[in-house]
Protein backbone atom coordinates (compact mmCIF):
# COMPACT_ATOMS: atom_id res chain seq x y z
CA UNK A 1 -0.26 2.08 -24.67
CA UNK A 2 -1.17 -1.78 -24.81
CA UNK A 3 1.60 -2.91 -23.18
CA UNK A 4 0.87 -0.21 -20.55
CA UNK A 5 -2.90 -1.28 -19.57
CA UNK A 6 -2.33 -5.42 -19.93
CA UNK A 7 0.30 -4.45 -16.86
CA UNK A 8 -2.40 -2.31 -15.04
CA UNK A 9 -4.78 -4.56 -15.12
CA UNK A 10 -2.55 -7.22 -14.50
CA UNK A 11 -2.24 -6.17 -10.85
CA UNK A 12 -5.52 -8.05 -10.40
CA UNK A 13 -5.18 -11.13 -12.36
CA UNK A 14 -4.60 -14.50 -10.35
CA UNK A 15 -1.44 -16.68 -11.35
CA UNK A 16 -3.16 -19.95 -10.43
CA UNK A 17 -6.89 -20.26 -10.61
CA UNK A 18 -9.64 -22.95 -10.27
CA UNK A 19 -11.01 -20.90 -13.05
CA UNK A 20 -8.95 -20.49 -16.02
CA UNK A 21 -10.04 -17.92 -17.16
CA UNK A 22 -8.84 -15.67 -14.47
CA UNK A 23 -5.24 -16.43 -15.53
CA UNK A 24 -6.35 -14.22 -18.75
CA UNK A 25 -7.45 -10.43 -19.61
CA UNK A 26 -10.94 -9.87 -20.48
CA UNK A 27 -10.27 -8.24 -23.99
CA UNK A 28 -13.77 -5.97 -24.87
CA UNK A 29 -13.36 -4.35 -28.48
CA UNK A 30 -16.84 -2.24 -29.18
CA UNK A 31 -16.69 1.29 -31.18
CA UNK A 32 -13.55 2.92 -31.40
CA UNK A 33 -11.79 1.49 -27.33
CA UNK A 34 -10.57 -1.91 -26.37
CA UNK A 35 -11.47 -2.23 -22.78
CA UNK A 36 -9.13 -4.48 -20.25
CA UNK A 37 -9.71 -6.08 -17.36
CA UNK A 38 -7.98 -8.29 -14.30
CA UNK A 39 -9.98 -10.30 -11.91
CA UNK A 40 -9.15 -12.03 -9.20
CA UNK A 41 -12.55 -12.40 -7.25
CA UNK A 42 -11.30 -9.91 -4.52
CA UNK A 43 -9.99 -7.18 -6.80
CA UNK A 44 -11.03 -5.98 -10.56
CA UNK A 45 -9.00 -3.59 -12.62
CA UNK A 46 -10.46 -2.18 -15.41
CA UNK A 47 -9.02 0.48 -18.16
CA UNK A 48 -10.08 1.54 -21.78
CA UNK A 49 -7.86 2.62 -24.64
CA UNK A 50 -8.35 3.57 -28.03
CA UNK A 51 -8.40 1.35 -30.90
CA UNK A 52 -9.72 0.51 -34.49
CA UNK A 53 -11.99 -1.68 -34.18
CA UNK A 54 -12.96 -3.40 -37.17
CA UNK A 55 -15.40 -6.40 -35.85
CA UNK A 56 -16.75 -5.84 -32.01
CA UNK A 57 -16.08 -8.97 -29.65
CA UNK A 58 -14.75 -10.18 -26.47
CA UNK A 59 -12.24 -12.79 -26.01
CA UNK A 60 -9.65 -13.95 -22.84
CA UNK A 61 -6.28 -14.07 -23.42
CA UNK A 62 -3.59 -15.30 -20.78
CA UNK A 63 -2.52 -12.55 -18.73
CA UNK A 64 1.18 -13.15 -18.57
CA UNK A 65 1.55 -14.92 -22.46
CA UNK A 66 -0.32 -11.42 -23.93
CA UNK A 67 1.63 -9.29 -21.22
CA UNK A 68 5.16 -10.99 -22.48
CA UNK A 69 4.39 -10.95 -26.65
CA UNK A 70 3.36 -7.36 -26.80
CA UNK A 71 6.57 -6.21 -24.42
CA UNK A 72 8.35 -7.72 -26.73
CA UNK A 73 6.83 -7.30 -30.32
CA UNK A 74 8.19 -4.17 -32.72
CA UNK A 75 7.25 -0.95 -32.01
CA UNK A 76 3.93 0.38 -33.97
CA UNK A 77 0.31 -1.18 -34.04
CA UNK A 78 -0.60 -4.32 -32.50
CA UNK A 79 -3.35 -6.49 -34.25
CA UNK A 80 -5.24 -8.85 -31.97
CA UNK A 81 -8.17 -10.90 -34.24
CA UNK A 82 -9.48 -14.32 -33.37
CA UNK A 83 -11.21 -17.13 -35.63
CA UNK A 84 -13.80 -19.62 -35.06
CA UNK A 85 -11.60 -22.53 -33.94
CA UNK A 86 -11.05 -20.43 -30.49
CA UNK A 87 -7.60 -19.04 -31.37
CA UNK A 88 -6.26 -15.65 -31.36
CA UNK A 89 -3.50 -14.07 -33.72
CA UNK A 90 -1.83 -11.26 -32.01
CA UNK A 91 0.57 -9.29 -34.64
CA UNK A 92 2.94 -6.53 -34.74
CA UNK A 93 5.29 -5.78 -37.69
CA UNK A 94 6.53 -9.02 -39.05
CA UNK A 95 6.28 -10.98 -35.74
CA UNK A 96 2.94 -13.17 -35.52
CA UNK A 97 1.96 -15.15 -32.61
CA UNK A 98 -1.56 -17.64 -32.78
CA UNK A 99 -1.89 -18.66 -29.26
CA UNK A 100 -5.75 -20.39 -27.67
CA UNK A 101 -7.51 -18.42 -26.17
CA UNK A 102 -10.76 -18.91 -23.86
CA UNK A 103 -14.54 -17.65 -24.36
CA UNK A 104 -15.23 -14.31 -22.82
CA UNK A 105 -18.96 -16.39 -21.57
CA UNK A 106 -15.99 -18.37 -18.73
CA UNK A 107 -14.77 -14.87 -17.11
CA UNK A 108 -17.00 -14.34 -14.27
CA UNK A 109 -19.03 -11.11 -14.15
CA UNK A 110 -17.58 -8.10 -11.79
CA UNK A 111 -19.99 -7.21 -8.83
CA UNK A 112 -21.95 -4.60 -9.42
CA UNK A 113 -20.54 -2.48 -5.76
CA UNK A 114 -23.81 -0.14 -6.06
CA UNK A 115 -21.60 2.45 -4.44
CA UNK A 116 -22.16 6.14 -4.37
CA UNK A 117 -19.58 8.73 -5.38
CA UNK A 118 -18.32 9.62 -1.53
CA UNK A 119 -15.36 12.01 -1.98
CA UNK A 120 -12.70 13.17 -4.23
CA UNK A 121 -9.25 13.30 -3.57
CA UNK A 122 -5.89 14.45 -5.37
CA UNK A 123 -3.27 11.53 -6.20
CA UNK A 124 -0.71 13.07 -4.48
CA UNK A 125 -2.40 13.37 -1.30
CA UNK A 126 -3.36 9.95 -1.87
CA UNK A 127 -0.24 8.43 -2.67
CA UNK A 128 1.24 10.50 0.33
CA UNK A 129 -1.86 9.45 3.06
CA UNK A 130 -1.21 5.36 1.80
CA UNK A 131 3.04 5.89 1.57
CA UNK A 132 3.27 6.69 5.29
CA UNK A 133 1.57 3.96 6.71
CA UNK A 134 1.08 0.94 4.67
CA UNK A 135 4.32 -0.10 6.43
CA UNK A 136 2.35 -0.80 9.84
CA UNK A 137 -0.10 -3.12 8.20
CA UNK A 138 -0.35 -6.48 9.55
CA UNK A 139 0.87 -9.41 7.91
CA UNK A 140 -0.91 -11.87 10.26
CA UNK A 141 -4.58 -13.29 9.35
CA UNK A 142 -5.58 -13.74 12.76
CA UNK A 143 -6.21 -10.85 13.15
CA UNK A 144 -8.34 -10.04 9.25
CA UNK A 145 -9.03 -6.38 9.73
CA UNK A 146 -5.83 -5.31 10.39
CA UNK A 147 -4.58 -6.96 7.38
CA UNK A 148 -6.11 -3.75 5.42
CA UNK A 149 -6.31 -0.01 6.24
CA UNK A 150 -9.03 1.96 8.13
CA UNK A 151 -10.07 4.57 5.97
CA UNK A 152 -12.15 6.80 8.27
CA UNK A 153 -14.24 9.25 5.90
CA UNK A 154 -16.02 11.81 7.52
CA UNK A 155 -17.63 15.28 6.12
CA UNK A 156 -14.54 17.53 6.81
CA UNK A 157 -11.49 14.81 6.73
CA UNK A 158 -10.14 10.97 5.94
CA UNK A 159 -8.16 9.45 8.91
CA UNK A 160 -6.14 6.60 7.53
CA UNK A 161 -5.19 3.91 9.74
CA UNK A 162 -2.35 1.12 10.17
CA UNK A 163 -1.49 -1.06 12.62
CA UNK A 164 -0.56 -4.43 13.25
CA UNK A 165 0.21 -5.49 17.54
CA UNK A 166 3.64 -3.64 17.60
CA UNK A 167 3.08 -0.11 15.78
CA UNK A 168 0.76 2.52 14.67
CA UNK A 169 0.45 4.58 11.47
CA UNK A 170 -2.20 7.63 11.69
CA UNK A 171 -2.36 10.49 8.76
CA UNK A 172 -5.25 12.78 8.73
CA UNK A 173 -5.94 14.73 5.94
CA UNK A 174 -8.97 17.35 5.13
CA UNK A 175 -11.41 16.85 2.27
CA UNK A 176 -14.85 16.87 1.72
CA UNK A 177 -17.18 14.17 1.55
CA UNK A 178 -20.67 13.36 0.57
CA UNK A 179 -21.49 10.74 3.88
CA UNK A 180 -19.09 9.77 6.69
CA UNK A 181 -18.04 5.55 6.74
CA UNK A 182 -15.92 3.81 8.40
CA UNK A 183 -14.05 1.08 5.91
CA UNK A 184 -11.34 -1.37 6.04
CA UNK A 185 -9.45 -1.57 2.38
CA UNK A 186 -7.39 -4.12 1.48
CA UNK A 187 -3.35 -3.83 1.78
CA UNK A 188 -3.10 -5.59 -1.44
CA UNK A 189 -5.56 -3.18 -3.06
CA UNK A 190 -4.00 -0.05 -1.95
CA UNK A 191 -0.43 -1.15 -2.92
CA UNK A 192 -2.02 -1.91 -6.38
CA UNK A 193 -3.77 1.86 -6.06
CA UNK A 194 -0.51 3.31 -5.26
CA UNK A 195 1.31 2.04 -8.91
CA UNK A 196 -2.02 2.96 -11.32
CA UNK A 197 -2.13 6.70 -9.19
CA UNK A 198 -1.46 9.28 -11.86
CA UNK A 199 -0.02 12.99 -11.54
CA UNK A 200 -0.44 14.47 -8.42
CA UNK A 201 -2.85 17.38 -8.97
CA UNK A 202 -4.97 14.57 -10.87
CA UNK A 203 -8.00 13.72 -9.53
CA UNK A 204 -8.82 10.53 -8.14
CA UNK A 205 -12.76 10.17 -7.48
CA UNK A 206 -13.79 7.11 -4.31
CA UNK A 207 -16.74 5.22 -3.92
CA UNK A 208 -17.76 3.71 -0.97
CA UNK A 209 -20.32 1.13 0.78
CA UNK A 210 -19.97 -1.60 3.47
CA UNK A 211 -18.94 -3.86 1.14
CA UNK A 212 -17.37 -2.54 -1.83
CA UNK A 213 -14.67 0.38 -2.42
CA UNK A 214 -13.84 1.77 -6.36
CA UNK A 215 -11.14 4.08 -6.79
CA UNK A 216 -11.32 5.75 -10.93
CA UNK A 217 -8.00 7.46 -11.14
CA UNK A 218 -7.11 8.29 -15.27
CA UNK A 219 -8.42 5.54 -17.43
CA UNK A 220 -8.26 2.98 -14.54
CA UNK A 221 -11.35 1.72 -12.30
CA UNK A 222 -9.91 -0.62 -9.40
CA UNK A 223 -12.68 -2.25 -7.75
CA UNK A 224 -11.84 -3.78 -4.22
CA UNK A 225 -13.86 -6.25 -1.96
CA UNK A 226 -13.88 -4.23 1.94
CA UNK A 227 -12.11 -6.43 4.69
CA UNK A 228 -15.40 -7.25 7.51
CA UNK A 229 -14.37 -7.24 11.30
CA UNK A 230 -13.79 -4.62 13.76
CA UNK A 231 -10.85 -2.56 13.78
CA UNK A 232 -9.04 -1.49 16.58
CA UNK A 233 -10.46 2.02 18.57
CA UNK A 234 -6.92 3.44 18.47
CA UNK A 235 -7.70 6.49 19.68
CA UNK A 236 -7.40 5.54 22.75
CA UNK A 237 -3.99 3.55 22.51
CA UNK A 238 -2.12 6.86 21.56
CA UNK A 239 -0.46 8.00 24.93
CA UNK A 240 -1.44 11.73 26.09
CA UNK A 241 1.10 13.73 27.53
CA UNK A 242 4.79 13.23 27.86
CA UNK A 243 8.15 12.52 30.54
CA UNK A 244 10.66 12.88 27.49
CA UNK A 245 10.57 14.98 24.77
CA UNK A 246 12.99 14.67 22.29
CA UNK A 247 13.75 16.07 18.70
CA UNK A 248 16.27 14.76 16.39
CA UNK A 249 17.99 14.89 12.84
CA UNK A 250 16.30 11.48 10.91
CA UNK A 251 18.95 11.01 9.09
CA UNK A 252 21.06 10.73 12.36
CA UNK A 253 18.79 8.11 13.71
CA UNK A 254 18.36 6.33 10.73
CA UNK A 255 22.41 5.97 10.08
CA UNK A 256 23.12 4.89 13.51
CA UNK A 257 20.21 2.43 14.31
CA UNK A 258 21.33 0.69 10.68
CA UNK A 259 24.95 0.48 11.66
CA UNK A 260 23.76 -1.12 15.04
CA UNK A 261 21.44 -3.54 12.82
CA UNK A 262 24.66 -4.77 11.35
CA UNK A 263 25.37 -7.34 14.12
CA UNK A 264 21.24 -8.37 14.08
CA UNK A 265 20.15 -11.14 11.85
CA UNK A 266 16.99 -13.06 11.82
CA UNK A 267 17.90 -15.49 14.45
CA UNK A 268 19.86 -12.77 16.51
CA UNK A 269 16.93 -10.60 17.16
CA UNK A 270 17.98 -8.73 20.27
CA UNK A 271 16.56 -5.01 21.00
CA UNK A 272 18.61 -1.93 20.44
CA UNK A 273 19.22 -0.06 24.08
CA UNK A 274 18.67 3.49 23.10
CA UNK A 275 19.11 6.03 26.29
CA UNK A 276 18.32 9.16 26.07
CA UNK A 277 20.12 11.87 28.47
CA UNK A 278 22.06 14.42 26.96
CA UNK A 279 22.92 13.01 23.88
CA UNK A 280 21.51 9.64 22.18
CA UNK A 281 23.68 6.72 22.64
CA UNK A 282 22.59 2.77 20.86
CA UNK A 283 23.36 -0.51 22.16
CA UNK A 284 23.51 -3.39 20.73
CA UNK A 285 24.99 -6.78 21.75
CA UNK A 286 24.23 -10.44 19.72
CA UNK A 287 26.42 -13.07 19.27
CA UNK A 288 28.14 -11.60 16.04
CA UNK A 289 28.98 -8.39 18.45
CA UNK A 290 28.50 -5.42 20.55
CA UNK A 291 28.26 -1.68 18.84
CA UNK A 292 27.77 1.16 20.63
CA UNK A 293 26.84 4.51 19.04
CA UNK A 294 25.90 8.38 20.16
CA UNK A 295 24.91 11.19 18.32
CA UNK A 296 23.68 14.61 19.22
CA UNK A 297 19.43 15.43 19.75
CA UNK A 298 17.59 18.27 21.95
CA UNK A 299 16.30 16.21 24.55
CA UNK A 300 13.52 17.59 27.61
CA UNK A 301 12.88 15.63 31.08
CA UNK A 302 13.65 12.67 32.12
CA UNK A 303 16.21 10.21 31.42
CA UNK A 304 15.02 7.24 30.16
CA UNK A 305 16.30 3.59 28.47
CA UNK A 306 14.01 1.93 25.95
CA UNK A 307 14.44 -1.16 23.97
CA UNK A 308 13.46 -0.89 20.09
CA UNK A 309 12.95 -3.52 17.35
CA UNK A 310 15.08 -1.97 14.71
CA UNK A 311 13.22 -2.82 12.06
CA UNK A 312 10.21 -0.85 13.24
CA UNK A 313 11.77 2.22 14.43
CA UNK A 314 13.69 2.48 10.96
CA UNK A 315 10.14 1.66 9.38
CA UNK A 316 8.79 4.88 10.92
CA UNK A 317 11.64 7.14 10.39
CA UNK A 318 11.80 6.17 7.05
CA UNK A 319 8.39 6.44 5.93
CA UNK A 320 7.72 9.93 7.98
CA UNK A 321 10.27 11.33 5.13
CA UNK A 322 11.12 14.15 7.81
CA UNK A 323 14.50 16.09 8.30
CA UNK A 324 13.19 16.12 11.86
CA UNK A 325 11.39 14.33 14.17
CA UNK A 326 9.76 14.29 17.43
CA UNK A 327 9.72 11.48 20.15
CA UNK A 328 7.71 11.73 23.24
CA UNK A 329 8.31 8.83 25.89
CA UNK A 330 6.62 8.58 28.89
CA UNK A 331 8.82 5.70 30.48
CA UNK A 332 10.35 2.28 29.53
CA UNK A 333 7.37 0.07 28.76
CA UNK A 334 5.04 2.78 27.13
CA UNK A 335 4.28 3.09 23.85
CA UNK A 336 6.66 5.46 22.02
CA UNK A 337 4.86 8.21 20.10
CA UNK A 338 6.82 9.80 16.53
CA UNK A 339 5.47 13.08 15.18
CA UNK A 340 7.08 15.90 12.74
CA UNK A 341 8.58 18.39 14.20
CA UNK A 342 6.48 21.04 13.10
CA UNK A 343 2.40 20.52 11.72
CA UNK A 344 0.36 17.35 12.15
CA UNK A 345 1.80 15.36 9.48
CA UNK A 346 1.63 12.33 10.84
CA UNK A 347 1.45 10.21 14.22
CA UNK A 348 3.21 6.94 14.62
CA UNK A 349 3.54 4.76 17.79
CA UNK A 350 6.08 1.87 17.83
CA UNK A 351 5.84 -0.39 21.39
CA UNK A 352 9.08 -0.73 23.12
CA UNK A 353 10.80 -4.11 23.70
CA UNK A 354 11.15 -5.03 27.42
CA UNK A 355 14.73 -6.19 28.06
CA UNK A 356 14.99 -9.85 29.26
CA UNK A 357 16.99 -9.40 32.44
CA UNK A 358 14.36 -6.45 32.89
């Protein structure tokens, strides 16, 4: 159970600080709980587990030094007690470590977010809503706000967006709400989210300002700083209306786009050709090789040749975890829109690549 929470909260501690003490855990012992918590000035982690408390204190321990001794002590109760010179004795079975530890007074206070309970939400619709499309975030800070998710809350649904310059995650999911916000969440936050999510029919309860997010899910309170900037209207980037329809087995796609990738490296970074006619067929052709691959699909209108980054078009048909999907193309050089084949699961949009002798 120790073990367990010093790696929950861990997710928010900082390896190298200008403020030693958030290397460490805040340790609280009061009444019968110990109470944990990681801090990284962005992100706070907090979770509460029972324990015999014989004197009431606080003290901060180093994160990774507490983290390693208890993974590795004898099973059965751990002892944690501290003396006067400023050093802690954490013990288990025979094994005994004393190791310094710092004042609780250094570790700087959480944020109060003064946020109001906005909705509740099951973890597995959670999990699912932040699984298939925290692929598309952007990894580039010039752009902050796209770095995170939109998490559009309204009184009948959350929209959760991703997107980074070269694709486009949307899931929409119904709930209900107590206010509608608009807010941009962290990546970082929600990957850490993702791991402390519980069972899915548990409950996870959100609360929400313009500056602050808190997610309680179990015995864990995650705390999150909200990214400031705009965030792209992508409504009106998604393509209405189609030339090309097609629907297709993922698992097709997926095998055949990553034997193609076989002969792309880092520095050989050409396009796949993909044409669509009667049947899919994949080019490829870098300086390792050429491939060239077909397999079957139901395919409506016209012919059409589009050049794909592989990465992102096995991104998407990966993360849409779908037997079947639909593409709808609307020429070379448009965006390429991916949806289930049957409900509204999901939409992703990955931009084509133009060819260079185009």
């Amino acid at each position: 159970m120790l073990s367990a929470a010093i790696d929950g909260v861990s997710k928010a501690v900082t390896l190298r600080s200008s403020i030693p003490a958030l290397e460490g855990i805040l340790l609280k012992a009061e009444g019968f709980q110990l109470t944990l918590t990681g801090y990284d000035l962005e992100m706070g982690i907090t979770t509460t587990i029972e324990a015999n408390v014989r004197e009431p204190g606080e003290i901060v321990l180093s994160a990774k030094l507490l983290g390693d001794m208890v993974r590795r002590l004898p099973g059965g109760e751990v002892t944690i007690c501290t003396n006067e010179a400023g050093n802690a004795t954490v013990k288990g079975g025979v094994a005994e470590f004393d190791i310094l530890a710092m004042s609780a007074s250094d570790y700087p206070d959480l944020p109060n977010p003064g946020a109001d309970r906005t909705f509740t939400i099951s973890a597995g619709m959670l999990r699912d809503m932040i699984d298939k499309t925290l692929y598309a975030v952007s990894q580039d800070d010039k752009k902050p706000a796209h770095t995170g998710e939109l998490f559009a809350i309204e009184e009948d649904k959350l929209t959760v967006v991703a997107l980074d310059g070269y694709r486009l995650a949307i899931v929409e999911r119904p709930i209900q709400a107590e206010k509608h916000i608009r807010i941009i969440i962290p990546a970082k936050t929600l990957t850490e989210v993702n791991k402390l999510l519980g069972e899915d029919d548990q409950e996870v309860a959100i609360s929400a300002n313009r500056r602050f997010v808190v997610f309680e899910t179990g015995s864990y309170v995650i705390l999150s700083r909200l990214i400031e900037g705009e965030f792209l209207n992508y409504a009106n980037v998604i393509p209405e209306g189609y030339k090309t329809r097609v629907v297709l087995e993922s698992r097709d796609f997926i095998d055949t786009i990553e034997r193609a990738s076989l002969i792309i490296t880092e520095r050989l970074k050409n396009p796949l050709r993909i044409l669509f006619d009667n049947k899919v067929t994949v080019r490829c052709q870098t300086n390792l090789g050429k491939v060239v691959d077909e397999f079957e699909a139901k395919i409506e209108g016209e012919q059409v040749e589009i050049g794909f980054n592989n990465r992102y078009l096995l991104d998407a048909l990966r993360n849409s975890k779908c037997e079947k999907v639909v593409l709808e193309m609307s020429g070379p050089l448009s965006p390429v829109k991916i949806l289930p084949e049957e409900g509204t699961d999901f939409i992703y949009l990955v931009l084509p690549v133009r060819f260079k002798n185009d």
